[in-house]
PDB file of N, CA and C in Angstrom:
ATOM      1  N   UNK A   1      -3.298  -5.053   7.794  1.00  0.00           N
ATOM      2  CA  UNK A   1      -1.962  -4.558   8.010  1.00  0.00           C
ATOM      3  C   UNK A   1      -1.402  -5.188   9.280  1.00  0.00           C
ATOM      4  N   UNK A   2      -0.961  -6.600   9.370  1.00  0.00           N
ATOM      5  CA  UNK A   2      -1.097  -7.270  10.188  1.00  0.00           C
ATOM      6  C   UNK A   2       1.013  -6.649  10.856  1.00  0.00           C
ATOM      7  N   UNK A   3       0.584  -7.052  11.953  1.00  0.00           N
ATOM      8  CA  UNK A   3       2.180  -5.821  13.027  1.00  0.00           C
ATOM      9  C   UNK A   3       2.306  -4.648  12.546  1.00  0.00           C
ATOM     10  N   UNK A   4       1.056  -4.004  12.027  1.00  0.00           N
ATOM     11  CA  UNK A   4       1.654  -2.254  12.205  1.00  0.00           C
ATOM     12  C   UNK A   4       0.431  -1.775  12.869  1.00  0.00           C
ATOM     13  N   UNK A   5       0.759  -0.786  13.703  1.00  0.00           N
ATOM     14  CA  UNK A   5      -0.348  -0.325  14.219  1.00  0.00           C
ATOM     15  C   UNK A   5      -0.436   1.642  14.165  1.00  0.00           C
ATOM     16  N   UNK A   6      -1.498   1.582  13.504  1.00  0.00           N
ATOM     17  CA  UNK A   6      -2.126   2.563  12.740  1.00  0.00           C
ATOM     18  C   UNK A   6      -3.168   3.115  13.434  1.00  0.00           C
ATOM     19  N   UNK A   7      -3.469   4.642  13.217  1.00  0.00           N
ATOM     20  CA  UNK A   7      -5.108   4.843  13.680  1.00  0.00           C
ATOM     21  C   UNK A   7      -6.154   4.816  12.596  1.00  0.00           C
ATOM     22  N   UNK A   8      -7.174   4.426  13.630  1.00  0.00           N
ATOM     23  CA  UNK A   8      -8.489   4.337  12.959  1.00  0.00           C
ATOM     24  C   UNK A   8      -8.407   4.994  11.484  1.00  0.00           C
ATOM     25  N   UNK A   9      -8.164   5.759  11.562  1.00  0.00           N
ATOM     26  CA  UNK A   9      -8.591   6.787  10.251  1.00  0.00           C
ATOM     27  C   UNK A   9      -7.022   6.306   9.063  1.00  0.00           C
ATOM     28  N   UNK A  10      -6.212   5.953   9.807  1.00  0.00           N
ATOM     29  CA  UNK A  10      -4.804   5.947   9.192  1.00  0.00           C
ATOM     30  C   UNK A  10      -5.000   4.326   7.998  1.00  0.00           C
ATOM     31  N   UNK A  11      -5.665   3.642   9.370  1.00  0.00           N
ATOM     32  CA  UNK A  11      -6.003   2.264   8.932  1.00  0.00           C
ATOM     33  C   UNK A  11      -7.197   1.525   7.425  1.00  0.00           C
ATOM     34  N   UNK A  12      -7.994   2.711   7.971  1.00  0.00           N
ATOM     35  CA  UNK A  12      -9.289   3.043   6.596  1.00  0.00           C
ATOM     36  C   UNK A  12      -8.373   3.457   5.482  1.00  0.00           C
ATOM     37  N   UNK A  13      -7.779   3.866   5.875  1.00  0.00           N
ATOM     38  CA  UNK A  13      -6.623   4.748   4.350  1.00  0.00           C
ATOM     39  C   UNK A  13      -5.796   4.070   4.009  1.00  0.00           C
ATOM     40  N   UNK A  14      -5.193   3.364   4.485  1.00  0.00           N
ATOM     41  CA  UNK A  14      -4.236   1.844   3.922  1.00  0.00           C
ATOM     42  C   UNK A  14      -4.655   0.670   3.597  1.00  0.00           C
ATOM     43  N   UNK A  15      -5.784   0.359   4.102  1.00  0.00           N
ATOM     44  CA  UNK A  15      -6.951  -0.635   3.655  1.00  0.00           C
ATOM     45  C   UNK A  15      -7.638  -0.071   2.481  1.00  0.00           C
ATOM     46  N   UNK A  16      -8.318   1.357   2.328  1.00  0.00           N
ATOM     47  CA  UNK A  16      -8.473   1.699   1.011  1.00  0.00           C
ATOM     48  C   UNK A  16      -7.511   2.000  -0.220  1.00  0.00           C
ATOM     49  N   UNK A  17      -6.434   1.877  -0.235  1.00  0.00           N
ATOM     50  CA  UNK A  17      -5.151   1.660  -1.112  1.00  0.00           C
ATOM     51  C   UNK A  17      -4.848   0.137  -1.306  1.00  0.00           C
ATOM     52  N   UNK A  18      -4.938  -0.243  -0.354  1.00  0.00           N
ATOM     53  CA  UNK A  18      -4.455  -1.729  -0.623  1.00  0.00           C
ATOM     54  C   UNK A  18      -5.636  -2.136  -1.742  1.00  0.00           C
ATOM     55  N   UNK A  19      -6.728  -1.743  -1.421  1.00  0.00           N
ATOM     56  CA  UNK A  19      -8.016  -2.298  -2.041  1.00  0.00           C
ATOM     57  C   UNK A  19      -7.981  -1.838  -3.707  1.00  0.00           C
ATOM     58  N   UNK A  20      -7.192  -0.591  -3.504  1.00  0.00           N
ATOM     59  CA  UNK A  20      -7.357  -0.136  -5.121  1.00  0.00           C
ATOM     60  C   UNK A  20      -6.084  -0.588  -6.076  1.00  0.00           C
ATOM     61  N   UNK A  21      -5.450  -1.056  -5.257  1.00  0.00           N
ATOM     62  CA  UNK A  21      -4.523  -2.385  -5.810  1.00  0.00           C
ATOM     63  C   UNK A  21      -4.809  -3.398  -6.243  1.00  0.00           C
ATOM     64  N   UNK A  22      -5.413  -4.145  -5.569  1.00  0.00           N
ATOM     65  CA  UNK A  22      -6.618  -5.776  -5.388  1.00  0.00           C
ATOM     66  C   UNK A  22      -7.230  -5.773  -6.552  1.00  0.00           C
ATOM     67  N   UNK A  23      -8.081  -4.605  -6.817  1.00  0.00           N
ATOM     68  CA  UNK A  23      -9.118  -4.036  -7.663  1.00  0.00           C
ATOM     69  C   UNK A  23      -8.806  -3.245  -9.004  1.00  0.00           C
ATOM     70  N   UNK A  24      -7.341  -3.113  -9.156  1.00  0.00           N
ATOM     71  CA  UNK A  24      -6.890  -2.480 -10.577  1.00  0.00           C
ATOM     72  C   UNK A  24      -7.407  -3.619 -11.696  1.00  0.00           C
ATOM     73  N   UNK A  25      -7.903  -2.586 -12.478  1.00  0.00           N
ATOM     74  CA  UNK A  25      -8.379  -3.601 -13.546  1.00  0.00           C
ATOM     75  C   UNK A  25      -7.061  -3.189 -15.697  1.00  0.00           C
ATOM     76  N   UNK A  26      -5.982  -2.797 -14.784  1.00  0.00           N
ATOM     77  CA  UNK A  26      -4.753  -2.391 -16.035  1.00  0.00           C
ATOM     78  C   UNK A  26      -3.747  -1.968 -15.030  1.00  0.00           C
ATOM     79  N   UNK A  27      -2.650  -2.568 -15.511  1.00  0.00           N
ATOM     80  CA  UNK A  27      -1.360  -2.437 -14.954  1.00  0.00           C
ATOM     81  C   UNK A  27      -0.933  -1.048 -15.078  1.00  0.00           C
ATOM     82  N   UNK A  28      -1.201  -0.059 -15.797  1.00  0.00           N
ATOM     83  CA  UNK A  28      -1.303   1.063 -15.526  1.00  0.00           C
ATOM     84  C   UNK A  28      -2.176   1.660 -13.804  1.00  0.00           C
ATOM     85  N   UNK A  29      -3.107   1.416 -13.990  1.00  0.00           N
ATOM     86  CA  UNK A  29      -3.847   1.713 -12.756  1.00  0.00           C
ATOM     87  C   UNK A  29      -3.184   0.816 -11.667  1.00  0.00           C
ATOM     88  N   UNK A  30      -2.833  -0.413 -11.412  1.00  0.00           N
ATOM     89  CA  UNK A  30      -1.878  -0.786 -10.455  1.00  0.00           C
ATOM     90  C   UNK A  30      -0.504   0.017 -10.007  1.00  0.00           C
ATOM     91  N   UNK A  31      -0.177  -0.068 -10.765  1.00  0.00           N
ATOM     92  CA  UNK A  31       1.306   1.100 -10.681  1.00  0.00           C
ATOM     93  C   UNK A  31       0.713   1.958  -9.960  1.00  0.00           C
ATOM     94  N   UNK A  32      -0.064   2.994 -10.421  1.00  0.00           N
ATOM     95  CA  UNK A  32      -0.454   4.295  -9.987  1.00  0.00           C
ATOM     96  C   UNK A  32      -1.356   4.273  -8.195  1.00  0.00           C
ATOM     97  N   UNK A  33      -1.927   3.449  -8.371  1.00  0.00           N
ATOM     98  CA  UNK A  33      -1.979   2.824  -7.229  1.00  0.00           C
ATOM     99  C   UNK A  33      -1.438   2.490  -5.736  1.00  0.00           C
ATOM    100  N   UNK A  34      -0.142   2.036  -6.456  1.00  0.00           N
ATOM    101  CA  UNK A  34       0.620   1.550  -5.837  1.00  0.00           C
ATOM    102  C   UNK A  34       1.757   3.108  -5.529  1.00  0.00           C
ATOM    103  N   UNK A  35       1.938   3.399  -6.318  1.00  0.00           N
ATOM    104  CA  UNK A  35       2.592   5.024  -6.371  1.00  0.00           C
ATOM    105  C   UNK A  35       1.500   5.878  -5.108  1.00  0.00           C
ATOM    106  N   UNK A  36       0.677   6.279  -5.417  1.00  0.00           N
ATOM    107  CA  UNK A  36      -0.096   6.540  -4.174  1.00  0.00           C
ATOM    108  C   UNK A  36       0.160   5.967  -2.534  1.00  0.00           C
ATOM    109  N   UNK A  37       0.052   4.754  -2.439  1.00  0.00           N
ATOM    110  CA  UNK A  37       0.451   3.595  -1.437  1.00  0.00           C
ATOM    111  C   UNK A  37       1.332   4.030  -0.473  1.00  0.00           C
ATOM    112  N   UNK A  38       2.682   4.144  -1.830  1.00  0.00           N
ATOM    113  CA  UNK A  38       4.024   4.550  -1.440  1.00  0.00           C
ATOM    114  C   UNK A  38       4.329   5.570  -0.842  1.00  0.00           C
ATOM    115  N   UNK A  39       3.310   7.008  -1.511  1.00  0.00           N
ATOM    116  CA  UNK A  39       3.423   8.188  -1.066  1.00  0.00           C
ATOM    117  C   UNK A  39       2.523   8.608   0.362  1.00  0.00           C
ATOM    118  N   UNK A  40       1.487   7.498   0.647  1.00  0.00           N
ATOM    119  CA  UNK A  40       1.280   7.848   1.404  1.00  0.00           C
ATOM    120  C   UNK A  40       1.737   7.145   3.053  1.00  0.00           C
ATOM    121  N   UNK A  41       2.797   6.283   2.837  1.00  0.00           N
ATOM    122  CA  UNK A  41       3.583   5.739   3.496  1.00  0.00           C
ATOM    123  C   UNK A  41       4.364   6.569   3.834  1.00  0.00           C
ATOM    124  N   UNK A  42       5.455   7.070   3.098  1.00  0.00           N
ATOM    125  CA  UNK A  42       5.980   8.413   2.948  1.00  0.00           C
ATOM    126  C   UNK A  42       5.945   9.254   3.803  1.00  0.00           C
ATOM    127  N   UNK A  43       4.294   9.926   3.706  1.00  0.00           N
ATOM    128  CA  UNK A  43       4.077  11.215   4.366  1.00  0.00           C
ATOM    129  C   UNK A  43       3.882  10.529   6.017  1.00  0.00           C
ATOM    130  N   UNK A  44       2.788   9.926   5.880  1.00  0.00           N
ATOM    131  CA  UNK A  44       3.183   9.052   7.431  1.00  0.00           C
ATOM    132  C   UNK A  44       4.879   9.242   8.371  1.00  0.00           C
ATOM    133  N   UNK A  45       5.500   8.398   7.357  1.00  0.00           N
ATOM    134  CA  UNK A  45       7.027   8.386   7.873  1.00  0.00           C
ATOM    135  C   UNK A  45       7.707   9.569   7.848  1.00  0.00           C
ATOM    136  N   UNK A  46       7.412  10.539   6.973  1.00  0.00           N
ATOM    137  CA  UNK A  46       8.060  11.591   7.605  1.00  0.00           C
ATOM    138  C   UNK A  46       7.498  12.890   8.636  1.00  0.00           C
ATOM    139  N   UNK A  47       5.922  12.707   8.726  1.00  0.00           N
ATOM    140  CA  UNK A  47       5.308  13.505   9.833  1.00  0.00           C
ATOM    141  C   UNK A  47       5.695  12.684  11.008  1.00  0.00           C
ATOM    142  N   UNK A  48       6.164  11.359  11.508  1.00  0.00           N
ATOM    143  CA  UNK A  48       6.699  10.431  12.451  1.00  0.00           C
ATOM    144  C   UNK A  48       5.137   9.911  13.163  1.00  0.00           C
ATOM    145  N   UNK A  49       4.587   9.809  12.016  1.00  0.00           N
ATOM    146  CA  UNK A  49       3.454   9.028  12.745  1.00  0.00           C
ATOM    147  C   UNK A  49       3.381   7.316  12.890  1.00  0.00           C
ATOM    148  N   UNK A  50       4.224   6.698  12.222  1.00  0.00           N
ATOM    149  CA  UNK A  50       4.727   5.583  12.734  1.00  0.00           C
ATOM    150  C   UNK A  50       5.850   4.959  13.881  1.00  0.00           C
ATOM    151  N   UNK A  51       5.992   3.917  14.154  1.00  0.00           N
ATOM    152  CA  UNK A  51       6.783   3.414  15.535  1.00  0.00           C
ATOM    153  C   UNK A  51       7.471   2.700  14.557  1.00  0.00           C
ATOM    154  N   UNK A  52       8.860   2.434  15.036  1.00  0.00           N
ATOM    155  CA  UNK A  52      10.001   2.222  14.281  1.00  0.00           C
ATOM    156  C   UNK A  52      10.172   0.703  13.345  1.00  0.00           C
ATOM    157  N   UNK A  53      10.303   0.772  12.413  1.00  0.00           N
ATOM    158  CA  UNK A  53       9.925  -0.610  11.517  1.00  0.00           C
ATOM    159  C   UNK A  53       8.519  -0.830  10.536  1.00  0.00           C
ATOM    160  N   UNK A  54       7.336   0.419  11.482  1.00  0.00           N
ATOM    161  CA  UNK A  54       6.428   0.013  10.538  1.00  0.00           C
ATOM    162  C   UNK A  54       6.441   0.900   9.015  1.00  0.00           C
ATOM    163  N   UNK A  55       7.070   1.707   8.538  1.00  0.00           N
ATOM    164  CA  UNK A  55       7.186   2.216   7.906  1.00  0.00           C
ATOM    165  C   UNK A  55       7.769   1.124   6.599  1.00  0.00           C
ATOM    166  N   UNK A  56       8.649   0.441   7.119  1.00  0.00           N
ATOM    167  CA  UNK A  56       9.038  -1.061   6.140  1.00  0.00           C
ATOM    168  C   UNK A  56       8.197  -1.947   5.959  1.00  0.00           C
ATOM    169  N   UNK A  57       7.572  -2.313   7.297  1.00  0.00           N
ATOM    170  CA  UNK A  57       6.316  -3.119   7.081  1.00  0.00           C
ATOM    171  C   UNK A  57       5.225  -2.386   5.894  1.00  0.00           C
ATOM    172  N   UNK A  58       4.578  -1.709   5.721  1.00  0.00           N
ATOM    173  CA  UNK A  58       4.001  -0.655   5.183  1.00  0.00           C
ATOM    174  C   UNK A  58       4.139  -0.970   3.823  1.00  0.00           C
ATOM    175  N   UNK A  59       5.510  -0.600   3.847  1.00  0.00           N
ATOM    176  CA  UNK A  59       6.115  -0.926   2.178  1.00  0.00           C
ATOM    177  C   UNK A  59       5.839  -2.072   1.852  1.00  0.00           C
ATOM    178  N   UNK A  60       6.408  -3.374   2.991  1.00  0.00           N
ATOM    179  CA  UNK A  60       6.685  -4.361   2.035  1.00  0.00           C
ATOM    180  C   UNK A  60       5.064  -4.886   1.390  1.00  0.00           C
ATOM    181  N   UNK A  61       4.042  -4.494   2.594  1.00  0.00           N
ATOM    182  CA  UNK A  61       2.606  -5.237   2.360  1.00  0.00           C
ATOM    183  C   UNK A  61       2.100  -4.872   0.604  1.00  0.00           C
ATOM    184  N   UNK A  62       2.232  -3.091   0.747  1.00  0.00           N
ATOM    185  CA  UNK A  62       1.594  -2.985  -0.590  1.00  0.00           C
ATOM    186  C   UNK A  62       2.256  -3.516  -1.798  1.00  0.00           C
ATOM    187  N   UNK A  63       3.499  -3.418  -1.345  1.00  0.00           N
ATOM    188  CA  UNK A  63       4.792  -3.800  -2.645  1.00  0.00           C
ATOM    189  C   UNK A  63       4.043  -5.317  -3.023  1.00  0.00           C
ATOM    190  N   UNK A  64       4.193  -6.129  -2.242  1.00  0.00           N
ATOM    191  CA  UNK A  64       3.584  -7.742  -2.421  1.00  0.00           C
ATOM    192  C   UNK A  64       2.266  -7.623  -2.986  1.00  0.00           C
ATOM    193  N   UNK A  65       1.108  -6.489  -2.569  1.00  0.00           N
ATOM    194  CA  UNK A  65       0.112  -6.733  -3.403  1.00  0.00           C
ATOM    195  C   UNK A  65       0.095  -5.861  -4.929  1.00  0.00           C
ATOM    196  N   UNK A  66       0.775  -5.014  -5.146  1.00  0.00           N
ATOM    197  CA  UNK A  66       1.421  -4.329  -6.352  1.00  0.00           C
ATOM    198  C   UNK A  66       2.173  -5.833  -7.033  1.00  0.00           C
ATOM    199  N   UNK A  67       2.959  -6.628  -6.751  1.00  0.00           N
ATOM    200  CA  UNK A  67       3.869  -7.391  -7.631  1.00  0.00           C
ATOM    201  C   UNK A  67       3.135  -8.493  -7.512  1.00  0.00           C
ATOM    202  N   UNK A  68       1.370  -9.019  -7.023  1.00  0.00           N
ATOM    203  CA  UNK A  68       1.119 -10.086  -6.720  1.00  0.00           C
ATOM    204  C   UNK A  68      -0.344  -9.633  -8.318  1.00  0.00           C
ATOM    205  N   UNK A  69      -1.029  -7.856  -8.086  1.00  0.00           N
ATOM    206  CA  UNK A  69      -1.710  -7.954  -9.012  1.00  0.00           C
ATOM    207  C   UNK A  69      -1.213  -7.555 -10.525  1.00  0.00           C
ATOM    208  N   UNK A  70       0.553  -6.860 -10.520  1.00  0.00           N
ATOM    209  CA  UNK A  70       0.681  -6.870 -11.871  1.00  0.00           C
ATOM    210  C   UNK A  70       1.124  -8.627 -12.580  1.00  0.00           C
ATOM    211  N   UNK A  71       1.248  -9.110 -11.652  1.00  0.00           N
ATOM    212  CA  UNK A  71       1.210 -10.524 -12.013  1.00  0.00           C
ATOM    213  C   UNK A  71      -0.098 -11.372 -12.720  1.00  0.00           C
ATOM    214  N   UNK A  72      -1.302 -10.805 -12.004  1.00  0.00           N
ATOM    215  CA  UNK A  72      -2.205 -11.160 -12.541  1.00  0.00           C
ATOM    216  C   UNK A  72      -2.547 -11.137 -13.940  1.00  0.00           C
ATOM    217  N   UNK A  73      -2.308  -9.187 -13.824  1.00  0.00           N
ATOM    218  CA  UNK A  73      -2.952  -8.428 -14.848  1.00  0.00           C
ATOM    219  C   UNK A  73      -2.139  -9.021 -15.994  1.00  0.00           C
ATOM    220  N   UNK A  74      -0.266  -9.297 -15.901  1.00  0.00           N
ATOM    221  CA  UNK A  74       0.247  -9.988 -17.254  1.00  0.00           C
ATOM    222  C   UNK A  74      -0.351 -11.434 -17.341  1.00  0.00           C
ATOM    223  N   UNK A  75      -1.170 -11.968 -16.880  1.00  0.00           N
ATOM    224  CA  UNK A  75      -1.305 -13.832 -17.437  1.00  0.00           C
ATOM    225  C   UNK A  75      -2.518 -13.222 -17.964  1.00  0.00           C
ATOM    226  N   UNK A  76      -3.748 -12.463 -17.879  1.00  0.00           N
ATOM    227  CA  UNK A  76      -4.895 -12.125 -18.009  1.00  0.00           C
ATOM    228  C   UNK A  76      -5.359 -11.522 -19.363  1.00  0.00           C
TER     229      UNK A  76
END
């Protein structure tokens, strides 16, 4: 999660989402995935546990790996 800065525990939890993105094996399970991602971006941004911008950053990372593995999953 390269320019956002997260805690330890915050960081394990966005690295383990990103991963279950990476690792969807049906564009169903990507989506849902990625729906998770989102929501837990979300709750972050609205308890104000982010500094201003990373909440976009956030988005855009998983969004790119959501639209990079349903890409996969359609040539596959």
């Amino acid at each position: 999660m390269e320019g956002v800065v997260l805690s330890e525990k915050m960081q394990r939890e966005a690295d383990r989402l990103l991963a279950q993105i990476v690792r969807a094996d049906s564009m169903i399970i990507a989506v849902k995935a990625g729906a998770r991602a989102d929501g837990f971006v979300l709750g972050l941004e609205t308890g104000g546990a982010l500094r201003a911008g990373d909440s976009e950053r956030l988005y855009i990372i998983f969004e790119a790996a959501l639209v990079e593995r349903l890409k996969t999953l359609s040539r596959g």
